[in-house]
PDB file of N, CA and C in Angstrom:
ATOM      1  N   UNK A   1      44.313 -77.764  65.450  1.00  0.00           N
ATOM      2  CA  UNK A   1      44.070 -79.168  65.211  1.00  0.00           C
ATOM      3  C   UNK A   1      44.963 -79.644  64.071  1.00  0.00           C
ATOM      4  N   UNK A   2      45.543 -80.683  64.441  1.00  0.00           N
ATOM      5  CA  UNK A   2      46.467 -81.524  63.048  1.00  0.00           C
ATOM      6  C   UNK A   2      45.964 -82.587  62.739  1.00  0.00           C
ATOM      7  N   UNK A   3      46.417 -82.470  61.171  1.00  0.00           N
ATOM      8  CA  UNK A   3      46.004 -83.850  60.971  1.00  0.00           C
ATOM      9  C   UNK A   3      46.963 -84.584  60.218  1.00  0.00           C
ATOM     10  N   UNK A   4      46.496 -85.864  60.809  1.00  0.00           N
ATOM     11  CA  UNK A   4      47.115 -86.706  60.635  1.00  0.00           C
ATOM     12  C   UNK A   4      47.919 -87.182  59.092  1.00  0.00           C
ATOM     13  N   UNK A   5      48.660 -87.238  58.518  1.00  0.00           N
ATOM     14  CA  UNK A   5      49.431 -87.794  56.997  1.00  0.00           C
ATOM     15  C   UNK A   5      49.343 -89.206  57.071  1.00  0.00           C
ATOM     16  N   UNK A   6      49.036 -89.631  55.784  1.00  0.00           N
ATOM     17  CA  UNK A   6      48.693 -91.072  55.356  1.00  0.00           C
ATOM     18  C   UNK A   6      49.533 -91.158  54.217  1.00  0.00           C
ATOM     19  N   UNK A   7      49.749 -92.205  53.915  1.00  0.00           N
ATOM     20  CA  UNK A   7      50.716 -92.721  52.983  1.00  0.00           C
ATOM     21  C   UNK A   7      50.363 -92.539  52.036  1.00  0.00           C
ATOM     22  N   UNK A   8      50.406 -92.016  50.533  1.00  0.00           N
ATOM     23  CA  UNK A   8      50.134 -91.508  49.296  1.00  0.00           C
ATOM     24  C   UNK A   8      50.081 -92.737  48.156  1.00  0.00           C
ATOM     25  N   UNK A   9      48.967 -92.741  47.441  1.00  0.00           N
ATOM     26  CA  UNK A   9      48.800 -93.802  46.614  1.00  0.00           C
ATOM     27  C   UNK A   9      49.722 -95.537  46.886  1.00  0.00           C
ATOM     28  N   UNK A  10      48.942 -95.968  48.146  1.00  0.00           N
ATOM     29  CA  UNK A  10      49.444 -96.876  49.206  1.00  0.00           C
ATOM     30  C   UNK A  10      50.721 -97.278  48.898  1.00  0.00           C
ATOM     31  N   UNK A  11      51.595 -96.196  49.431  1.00  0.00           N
ATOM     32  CA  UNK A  11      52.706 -96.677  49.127  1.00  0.00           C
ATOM     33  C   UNK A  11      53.878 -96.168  48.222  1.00  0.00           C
ATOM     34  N   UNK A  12      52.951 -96.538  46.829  1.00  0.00           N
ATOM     35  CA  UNK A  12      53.803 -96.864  46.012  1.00  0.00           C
ATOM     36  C   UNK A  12      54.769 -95.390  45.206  1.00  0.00           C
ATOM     37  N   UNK A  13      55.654 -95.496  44.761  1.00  0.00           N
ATOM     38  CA  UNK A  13      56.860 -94.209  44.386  1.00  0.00           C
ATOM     39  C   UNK A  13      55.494 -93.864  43.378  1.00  0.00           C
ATOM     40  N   UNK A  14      55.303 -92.824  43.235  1.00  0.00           N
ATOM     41  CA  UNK A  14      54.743 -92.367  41.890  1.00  0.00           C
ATOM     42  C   UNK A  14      55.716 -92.132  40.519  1.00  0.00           C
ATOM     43  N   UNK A  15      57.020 -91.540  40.899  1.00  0.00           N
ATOM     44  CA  UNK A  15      58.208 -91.518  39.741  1.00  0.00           C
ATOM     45  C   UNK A  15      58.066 -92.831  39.280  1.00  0.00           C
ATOM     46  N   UNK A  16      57.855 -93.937  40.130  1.00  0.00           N
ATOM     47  CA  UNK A  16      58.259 -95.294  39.441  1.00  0.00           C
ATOM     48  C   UNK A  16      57.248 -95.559  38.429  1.00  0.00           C
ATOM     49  N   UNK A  17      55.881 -94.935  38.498  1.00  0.00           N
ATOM     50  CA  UNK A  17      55.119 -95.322  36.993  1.00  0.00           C
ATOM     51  C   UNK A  17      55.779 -94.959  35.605  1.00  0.00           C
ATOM     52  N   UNK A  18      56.153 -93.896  36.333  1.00  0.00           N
ATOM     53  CA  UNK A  18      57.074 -92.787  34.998  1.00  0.00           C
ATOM     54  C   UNK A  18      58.291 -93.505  34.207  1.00  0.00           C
ATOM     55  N   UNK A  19      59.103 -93.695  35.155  1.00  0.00           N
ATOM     56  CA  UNK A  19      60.110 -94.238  35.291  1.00  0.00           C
ATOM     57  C   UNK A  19      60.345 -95.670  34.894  1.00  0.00           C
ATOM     58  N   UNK A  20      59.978 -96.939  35.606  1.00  0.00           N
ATOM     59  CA  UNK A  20      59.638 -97.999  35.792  1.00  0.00           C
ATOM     60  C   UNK A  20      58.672 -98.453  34.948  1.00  0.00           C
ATOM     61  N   UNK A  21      57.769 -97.677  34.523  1.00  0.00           N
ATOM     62  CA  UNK A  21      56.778 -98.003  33.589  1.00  0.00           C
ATOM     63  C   UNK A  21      55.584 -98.912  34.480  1.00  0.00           C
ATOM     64  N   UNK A  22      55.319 -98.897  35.612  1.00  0.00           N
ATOM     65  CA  UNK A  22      54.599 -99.845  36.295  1.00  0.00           C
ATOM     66  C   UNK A  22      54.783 -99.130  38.195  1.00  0.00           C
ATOM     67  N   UNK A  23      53.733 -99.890  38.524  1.00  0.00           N
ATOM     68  CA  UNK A  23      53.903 -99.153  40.224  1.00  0.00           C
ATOM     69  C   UNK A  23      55.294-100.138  40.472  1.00  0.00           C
ATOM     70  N   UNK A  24      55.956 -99.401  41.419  1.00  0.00           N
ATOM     71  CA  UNK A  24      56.917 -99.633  42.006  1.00  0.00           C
ATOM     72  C   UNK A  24      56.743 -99.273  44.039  1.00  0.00           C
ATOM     73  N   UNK A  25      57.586 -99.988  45.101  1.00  0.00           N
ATOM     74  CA  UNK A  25      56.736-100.098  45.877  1.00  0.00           C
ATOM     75  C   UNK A  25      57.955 -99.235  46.521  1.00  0.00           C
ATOM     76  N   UNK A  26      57.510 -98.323  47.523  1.00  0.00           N
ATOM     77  CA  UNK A  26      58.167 -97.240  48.092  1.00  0.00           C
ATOM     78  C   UNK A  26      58.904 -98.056  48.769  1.00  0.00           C
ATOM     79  N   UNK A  27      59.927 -97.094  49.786  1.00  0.00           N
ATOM     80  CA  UNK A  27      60.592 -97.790  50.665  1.00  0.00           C
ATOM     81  C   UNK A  27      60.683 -96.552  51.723  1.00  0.00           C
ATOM     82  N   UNK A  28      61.855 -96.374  52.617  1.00  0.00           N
ATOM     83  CA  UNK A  28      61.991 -95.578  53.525  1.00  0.00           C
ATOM     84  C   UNK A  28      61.941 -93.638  53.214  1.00  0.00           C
ATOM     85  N   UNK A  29      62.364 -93.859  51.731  1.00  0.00           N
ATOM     86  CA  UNK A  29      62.753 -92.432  51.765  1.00  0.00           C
ATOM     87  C   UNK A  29      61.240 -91.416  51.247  1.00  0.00           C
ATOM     88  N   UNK A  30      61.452 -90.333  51.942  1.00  0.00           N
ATOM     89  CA  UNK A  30      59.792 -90.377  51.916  1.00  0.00           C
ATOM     90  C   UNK A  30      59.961 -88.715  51.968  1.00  0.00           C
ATOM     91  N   UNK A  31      58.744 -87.989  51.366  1.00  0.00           N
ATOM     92  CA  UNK A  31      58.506 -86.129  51.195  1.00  0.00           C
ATOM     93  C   UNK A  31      57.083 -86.306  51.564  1.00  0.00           C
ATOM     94  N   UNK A  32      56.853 -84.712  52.312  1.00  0.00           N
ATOM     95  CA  UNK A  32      55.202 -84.567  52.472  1.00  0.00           C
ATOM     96  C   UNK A  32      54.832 -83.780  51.032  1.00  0.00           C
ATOM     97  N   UNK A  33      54.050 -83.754  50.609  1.00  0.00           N
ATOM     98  CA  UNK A  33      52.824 -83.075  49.681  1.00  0.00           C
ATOM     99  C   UNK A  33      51.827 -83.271  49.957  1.00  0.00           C
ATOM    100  N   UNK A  34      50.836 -82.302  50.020  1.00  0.00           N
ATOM    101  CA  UNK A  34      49.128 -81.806  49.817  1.00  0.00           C
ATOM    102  C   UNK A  34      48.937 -82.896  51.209  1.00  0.00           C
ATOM    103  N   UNK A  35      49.531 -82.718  52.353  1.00  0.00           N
ATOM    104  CA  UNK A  35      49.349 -83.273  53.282  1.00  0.00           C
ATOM    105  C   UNK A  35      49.089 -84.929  53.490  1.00  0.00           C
ATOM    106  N   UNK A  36      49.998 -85.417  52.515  1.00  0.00           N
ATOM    107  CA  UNK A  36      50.072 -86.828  52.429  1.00  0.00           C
ATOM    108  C   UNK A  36      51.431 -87.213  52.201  1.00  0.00           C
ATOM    109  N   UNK A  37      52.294 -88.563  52.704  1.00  0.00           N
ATOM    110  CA  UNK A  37      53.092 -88.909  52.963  1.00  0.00           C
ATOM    111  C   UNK A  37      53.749 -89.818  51.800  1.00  0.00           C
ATOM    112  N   UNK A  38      54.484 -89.429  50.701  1.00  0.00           N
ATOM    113  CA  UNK A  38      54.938 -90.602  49.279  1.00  0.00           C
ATOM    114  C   UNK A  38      56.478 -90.752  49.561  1.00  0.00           C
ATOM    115  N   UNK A  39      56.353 -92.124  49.531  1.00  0.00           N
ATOM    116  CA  UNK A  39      57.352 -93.391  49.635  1.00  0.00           C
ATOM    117  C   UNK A  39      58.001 -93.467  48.566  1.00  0.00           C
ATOM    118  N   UNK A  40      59.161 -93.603  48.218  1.00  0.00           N
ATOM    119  CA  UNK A  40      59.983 -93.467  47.200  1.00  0.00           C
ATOM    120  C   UNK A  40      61.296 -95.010  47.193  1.00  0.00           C
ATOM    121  N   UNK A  41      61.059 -95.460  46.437  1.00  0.00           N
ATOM    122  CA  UNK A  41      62.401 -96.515  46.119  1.00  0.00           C
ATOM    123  C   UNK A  41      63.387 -96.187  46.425  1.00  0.00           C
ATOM    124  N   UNK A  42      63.651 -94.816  45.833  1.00  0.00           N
ATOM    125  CA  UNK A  42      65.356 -94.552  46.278  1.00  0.00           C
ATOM    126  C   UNK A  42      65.119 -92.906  45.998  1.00  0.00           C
ATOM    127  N   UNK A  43      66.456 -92.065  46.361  1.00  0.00           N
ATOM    128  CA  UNK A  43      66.471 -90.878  46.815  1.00  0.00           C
ATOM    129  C   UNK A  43      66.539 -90.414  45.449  1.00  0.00           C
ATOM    130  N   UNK A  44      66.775 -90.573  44.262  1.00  0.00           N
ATOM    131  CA  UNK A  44      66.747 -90.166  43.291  1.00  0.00           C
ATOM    132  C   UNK A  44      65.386 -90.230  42.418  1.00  0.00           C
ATOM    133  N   UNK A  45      64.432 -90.980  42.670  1.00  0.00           N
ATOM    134  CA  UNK A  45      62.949 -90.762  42.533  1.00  0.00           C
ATOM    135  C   UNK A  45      62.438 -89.789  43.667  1.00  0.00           C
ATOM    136  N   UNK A  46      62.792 -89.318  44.839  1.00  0.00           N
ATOM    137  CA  UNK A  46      62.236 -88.679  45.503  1.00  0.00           C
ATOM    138  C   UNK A  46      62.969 -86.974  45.414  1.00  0.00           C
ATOM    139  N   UNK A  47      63.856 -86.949  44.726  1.00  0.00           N
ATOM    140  CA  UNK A  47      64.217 -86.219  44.305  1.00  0.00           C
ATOM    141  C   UNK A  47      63.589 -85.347  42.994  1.00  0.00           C
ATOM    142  N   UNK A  48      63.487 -86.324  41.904  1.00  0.00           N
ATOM    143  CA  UNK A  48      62.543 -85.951  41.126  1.00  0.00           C
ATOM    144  C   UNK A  48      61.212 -85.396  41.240  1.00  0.00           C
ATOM    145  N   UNK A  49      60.530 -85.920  42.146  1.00  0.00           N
ATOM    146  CA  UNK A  49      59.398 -85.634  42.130  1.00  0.00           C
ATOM    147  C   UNK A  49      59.110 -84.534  43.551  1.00  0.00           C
ATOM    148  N   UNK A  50      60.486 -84.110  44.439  1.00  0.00           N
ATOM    149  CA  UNK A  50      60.854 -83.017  44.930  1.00  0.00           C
ATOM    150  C   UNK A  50      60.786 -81.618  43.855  1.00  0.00           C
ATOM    151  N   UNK A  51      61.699 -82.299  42.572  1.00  0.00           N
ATOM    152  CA  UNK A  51      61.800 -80.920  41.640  1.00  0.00           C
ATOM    153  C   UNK A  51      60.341 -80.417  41.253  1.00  0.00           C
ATOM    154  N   UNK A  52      59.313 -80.936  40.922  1.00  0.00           N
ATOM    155  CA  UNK A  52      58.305 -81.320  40.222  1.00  0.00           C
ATOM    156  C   UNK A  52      57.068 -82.012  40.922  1.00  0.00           C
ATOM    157  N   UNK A  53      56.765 -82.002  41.851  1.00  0.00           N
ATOM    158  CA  UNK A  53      55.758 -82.820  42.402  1.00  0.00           C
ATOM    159  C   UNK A  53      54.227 -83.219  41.537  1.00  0.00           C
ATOM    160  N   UNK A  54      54.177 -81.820  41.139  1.00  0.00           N
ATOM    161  CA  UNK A  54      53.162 -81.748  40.218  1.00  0.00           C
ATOM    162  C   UNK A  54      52.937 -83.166  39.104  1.00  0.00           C
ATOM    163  N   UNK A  55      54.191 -83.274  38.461  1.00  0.00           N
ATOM    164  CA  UNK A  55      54.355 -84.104  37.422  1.00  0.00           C
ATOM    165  C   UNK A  55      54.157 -85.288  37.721  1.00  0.00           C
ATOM    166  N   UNK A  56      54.273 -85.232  38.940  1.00  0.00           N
ATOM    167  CA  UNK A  56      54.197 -87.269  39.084  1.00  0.00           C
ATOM    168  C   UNK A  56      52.700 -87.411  40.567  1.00  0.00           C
ATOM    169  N   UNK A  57      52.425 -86.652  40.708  1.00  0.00           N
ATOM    170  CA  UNK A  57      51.230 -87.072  41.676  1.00  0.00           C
ATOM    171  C   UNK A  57      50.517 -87.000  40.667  1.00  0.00           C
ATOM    172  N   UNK A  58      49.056 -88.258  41.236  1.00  0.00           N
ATOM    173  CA  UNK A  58      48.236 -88.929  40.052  1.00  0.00           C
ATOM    174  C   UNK A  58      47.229 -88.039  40.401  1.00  0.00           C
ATOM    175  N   UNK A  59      46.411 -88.133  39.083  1.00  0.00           N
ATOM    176  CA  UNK A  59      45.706 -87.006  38.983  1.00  0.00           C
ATOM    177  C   UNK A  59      44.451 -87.408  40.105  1.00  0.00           C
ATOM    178  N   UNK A  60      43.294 -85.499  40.407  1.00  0.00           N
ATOM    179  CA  UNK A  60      42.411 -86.476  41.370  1.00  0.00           C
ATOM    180  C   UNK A  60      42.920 -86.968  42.737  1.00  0.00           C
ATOM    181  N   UNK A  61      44.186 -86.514  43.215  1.00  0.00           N
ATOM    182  CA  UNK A  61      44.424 -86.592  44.471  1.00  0.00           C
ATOM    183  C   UNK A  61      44.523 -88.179  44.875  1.00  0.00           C
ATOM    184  N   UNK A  62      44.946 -88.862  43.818  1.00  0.00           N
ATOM    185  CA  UNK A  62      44.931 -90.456  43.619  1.00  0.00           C
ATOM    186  C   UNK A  62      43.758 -91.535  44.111  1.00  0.00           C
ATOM    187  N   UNK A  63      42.505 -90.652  44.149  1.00  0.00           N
ATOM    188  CA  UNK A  63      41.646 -91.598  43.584  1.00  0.00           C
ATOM    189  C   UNK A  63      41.284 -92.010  42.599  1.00  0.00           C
ATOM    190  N   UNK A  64      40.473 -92.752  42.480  1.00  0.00           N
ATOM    191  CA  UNK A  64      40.012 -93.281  41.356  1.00  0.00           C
ATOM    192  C   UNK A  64      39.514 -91.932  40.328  1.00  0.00           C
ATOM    193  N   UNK A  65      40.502 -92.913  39.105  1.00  0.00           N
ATOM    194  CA  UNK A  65      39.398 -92.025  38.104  1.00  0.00           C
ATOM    195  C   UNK A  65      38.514 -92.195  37.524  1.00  0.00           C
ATOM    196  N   UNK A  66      38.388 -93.268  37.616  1.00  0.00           N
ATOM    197  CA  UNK A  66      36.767 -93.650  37.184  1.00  0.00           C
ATOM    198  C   UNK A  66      35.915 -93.531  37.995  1.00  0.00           C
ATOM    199  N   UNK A  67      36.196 -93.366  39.133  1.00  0.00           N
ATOM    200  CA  UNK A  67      34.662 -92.730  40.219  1.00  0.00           C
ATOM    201  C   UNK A  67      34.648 -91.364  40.279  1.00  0.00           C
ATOM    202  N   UNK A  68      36.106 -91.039  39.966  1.00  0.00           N
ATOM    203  CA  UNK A  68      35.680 -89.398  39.832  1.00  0.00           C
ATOM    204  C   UNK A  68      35.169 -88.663  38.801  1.00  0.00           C
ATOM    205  N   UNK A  69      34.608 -89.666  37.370  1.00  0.00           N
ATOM    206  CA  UNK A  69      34.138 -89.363  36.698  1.00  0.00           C
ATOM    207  C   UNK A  69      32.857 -89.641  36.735  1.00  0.00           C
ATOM    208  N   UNK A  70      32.329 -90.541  37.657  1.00  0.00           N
ATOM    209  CA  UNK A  70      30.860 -91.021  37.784  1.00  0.00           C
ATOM    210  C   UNK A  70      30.358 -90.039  39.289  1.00  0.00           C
ATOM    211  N   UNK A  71      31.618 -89.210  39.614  1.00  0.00           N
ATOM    212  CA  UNK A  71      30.968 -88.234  40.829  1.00  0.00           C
ATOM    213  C   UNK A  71      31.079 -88.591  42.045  1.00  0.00           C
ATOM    214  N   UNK A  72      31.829 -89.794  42.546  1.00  0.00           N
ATOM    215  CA  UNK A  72      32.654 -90.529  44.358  1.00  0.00           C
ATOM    216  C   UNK A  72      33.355 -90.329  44.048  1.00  0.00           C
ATOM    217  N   UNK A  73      33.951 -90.780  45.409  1.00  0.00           N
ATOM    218  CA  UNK A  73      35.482 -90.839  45.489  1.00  0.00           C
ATOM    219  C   UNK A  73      35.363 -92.510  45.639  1.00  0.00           C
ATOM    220  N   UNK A  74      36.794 -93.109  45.170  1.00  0.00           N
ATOM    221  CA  UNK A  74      37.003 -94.847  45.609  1.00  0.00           C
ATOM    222  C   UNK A  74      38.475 -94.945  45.541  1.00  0.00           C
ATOM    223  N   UNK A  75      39.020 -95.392  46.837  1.00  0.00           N
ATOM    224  CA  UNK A  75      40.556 -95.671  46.760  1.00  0.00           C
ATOM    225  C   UNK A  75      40.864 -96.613  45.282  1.00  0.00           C
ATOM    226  N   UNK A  76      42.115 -96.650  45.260  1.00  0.00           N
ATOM    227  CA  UNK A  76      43.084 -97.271  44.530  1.00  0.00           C
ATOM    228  C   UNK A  76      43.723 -98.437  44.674  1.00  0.00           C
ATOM    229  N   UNK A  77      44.342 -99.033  43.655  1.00  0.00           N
ATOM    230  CA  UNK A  77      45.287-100.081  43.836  1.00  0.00           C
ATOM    231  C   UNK A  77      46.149 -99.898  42.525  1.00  0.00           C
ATOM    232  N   UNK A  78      47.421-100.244  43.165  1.00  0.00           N
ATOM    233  CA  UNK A  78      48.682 -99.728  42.494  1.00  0.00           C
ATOM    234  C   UNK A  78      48.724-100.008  40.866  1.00  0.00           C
ATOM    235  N   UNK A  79      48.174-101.378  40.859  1.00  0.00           N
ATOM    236  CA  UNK A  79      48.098-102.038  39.747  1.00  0.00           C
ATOM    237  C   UNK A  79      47.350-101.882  38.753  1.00  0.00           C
ATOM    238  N   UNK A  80      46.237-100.919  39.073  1.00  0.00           N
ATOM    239  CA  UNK A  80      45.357-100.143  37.782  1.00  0.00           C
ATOM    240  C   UNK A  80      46.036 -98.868  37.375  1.00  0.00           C
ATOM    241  N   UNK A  81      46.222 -98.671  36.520  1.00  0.00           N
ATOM    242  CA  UNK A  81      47.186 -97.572  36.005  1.00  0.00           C
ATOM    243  C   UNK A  81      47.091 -97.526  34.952  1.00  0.00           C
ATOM    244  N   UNK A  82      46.913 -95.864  34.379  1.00  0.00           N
ATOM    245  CA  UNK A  82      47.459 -95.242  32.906  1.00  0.00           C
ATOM    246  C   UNK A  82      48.111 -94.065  33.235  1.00  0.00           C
ATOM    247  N   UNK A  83      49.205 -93.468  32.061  1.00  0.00           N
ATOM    248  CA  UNK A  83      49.497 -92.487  31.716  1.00  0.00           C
ATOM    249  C   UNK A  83      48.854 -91.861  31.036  1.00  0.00           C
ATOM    250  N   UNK A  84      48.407 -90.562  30.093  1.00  0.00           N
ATOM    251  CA  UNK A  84      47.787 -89.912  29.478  1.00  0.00           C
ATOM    252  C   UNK A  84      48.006 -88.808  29.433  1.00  0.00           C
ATOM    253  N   UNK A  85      49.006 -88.432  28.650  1.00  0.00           N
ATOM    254  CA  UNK A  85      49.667 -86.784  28.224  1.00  0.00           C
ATOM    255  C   UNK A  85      50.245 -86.318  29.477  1.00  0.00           C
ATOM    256  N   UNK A  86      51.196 -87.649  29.758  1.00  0.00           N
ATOM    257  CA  UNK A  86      52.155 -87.569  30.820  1.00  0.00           C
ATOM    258  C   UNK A  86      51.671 -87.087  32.243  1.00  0.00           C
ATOM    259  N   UNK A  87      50.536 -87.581  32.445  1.00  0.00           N
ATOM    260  CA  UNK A  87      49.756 -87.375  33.706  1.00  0.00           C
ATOM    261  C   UNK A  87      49.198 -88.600  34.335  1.00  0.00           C
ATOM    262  N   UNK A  88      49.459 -89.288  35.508  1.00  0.00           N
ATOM    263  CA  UNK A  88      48.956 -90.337  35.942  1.00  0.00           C
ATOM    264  C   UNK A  88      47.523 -90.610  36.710  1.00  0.00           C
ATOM    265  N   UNK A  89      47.326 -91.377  36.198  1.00  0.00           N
ATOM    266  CA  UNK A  89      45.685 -92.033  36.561  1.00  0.00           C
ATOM    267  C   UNK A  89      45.597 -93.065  37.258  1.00  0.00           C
ATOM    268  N   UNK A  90      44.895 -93.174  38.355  1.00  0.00           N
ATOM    269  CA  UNK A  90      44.757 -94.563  39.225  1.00  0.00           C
ATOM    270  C   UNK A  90      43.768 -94.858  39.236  1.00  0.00           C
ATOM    271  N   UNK A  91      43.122 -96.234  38.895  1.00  0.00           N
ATOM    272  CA  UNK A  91      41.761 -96.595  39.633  1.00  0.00           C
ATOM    273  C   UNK A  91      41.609 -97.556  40.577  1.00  0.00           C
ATOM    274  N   UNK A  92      40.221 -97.779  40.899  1.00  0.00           N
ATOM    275  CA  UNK A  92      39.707 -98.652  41.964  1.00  0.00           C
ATOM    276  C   UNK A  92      40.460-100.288  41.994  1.00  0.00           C
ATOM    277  N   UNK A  93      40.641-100.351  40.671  1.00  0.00           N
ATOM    278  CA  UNK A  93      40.860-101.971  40.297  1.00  0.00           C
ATOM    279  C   UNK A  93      40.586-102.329  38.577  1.00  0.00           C
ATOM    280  N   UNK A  94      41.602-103.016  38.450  1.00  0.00           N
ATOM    281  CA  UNK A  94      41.480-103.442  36.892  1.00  0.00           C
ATOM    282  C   UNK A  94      40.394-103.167  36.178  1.00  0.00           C
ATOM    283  N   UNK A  95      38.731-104.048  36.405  1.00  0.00           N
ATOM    284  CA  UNK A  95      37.931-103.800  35.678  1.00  0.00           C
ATOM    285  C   UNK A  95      37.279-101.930  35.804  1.00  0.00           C
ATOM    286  N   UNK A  96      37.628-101.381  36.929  1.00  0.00           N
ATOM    287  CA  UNK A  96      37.350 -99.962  37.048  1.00  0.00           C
ATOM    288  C   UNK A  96      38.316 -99.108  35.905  1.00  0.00           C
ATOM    289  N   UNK A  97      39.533 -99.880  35.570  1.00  0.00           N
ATOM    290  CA  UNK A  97      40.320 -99.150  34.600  1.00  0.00           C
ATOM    291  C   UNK A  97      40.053 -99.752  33.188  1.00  0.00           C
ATOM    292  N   UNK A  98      39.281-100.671  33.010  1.00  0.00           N
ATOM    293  CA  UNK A  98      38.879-101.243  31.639  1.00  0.00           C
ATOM    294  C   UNK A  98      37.658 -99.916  31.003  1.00  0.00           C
ATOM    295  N   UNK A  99      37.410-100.120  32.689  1.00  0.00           N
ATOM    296  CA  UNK A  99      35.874 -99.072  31.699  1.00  0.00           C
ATOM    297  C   UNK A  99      36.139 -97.563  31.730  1.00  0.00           C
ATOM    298  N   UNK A 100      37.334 -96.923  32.530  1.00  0.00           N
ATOM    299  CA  UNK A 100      37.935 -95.897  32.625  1.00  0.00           C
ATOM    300  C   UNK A 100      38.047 -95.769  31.061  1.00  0.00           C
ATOM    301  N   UNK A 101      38.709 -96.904  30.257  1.00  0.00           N
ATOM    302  CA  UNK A 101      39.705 -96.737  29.099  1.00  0.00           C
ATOM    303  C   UNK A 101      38.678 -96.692  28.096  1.00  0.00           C
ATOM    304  N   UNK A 102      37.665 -97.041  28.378  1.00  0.00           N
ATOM    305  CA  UNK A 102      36.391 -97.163  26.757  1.00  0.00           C
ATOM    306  C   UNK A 102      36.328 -95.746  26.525  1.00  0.00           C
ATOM    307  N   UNK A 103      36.622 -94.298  27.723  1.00  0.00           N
ATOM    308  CA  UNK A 103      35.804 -93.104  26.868  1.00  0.00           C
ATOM    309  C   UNK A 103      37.029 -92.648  27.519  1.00  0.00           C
ATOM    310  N   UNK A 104      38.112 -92.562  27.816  1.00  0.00           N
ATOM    311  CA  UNK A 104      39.505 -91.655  28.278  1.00  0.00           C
ATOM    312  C   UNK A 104      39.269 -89.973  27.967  1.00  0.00           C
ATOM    313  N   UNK A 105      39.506 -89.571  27.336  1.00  0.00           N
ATOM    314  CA  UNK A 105      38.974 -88.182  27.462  1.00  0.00           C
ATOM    315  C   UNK A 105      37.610 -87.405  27.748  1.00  0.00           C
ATOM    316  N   UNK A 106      36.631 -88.434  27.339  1.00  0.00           N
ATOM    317  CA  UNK A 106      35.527 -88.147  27.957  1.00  0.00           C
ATOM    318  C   UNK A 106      35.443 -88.305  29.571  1.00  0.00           C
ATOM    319  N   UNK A 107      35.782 -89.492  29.921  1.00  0.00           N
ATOM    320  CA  UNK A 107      36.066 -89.679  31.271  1.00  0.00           C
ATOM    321  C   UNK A 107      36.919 -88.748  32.260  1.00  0.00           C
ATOM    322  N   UNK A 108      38.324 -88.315  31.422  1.00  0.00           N
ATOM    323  CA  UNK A 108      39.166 -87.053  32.570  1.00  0.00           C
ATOM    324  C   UNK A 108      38.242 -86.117  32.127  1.00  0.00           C
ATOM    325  N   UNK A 109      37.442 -85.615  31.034  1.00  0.00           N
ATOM    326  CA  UNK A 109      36.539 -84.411  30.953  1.00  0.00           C
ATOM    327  C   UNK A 109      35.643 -84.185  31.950  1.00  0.00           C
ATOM    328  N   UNK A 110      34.597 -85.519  32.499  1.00  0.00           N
ATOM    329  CA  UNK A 110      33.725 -85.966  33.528  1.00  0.00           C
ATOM    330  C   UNK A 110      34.637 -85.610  34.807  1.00  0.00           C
ATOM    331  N   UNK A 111      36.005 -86.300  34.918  1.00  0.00           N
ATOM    332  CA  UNK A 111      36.313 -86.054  36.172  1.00  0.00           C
ATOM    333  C   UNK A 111      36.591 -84.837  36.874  1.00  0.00           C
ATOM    334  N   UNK A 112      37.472 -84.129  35.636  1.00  0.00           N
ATOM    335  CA  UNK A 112      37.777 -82.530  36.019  1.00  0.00           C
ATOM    336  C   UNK A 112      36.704 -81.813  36.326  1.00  0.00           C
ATOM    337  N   UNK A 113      35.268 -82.380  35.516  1.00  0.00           N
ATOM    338  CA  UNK A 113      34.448 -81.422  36.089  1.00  0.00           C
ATOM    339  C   UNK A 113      33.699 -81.607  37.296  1.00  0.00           C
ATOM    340  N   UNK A 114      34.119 -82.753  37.817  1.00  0.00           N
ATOM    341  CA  UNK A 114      33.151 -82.752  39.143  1.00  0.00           C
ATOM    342  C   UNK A 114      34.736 -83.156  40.049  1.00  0.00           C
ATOM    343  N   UNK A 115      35.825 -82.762  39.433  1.00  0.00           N
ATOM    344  CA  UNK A 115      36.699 -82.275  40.902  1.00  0.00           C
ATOM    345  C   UNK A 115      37.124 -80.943  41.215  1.00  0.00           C
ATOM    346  N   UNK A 116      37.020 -80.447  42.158  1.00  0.00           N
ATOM    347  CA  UNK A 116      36.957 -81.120  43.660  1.00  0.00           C
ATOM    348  C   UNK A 116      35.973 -80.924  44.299  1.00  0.00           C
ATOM    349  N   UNK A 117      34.625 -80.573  44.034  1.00  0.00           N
ATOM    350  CA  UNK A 117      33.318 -81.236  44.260  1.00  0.00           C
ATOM    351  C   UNK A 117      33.382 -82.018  45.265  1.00  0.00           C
ATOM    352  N   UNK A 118      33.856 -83.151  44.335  1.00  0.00           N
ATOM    353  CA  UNK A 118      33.095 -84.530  45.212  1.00  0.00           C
ATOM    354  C   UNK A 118      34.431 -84.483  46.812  1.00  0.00           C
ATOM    355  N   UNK A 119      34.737 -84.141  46.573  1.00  0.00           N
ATOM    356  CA  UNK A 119      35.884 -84.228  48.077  1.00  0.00           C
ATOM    357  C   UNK A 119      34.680 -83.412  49.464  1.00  0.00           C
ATOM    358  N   UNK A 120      34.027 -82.849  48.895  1.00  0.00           N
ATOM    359  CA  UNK A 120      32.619 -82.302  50.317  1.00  0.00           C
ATOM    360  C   UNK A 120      33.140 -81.351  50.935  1.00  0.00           C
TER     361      UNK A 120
END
């Protein structure tokens, strides 16, 4: 049985948070990892994160991190975003990353410990 690949943190390059400082929106050039499909701006972000994948996929398998600290899972949107000791974080939506940001290490502490748990 196969399954199917979905597009990786909808879309968007993950180098480009790094990079760009902000989501940036993929385009054609594209690598599989952890059985999901990431879109890259240009071949030199997909390159990078060829060398390194590790470094630029968001932590949590790019859900939310603020639900993975309260124990769900909740998709993403490009536009909630932190870095944090050069590791990327996505959440549900702005106010999900406001309250992500009140306890930040308490919160990736919460999340690491109930991932990968909550994945079932």
């Amino acid at each position: 049985m196969h399954r199917r690949a979905f597009a990786a943190i909808d879309g968007s390059d993950p180098v480009g948070y790094f990079t760009k400082g902000g989501p940036v929106e993929g385009g054609d050039v594209t690598a599989r990892y952890k059985g999901a499909i990431w879109r890259f701006a240009d071949q030199v972000s997909a390159d990078a994160f060829a060398a390194n994948p590790a470094a630029y996929a968001p932590a949590f398998g790019g859900y939310c991190a603020f639900a993975a600290s309260r124990g769900y899972l909740a998709p993403t949107t490009p536009e909630a975003w932190t870095i944090v000791d050069a590791r990327l974080y996505l959440n549900a939506n702005l106010r999900a990353r406001e309250l992500w940001l009140e306890d930040v290490p308490g919160n990736i502490a919460k999340g690491e410990a109930n991932w990968p748990g909550i994945l079932g």
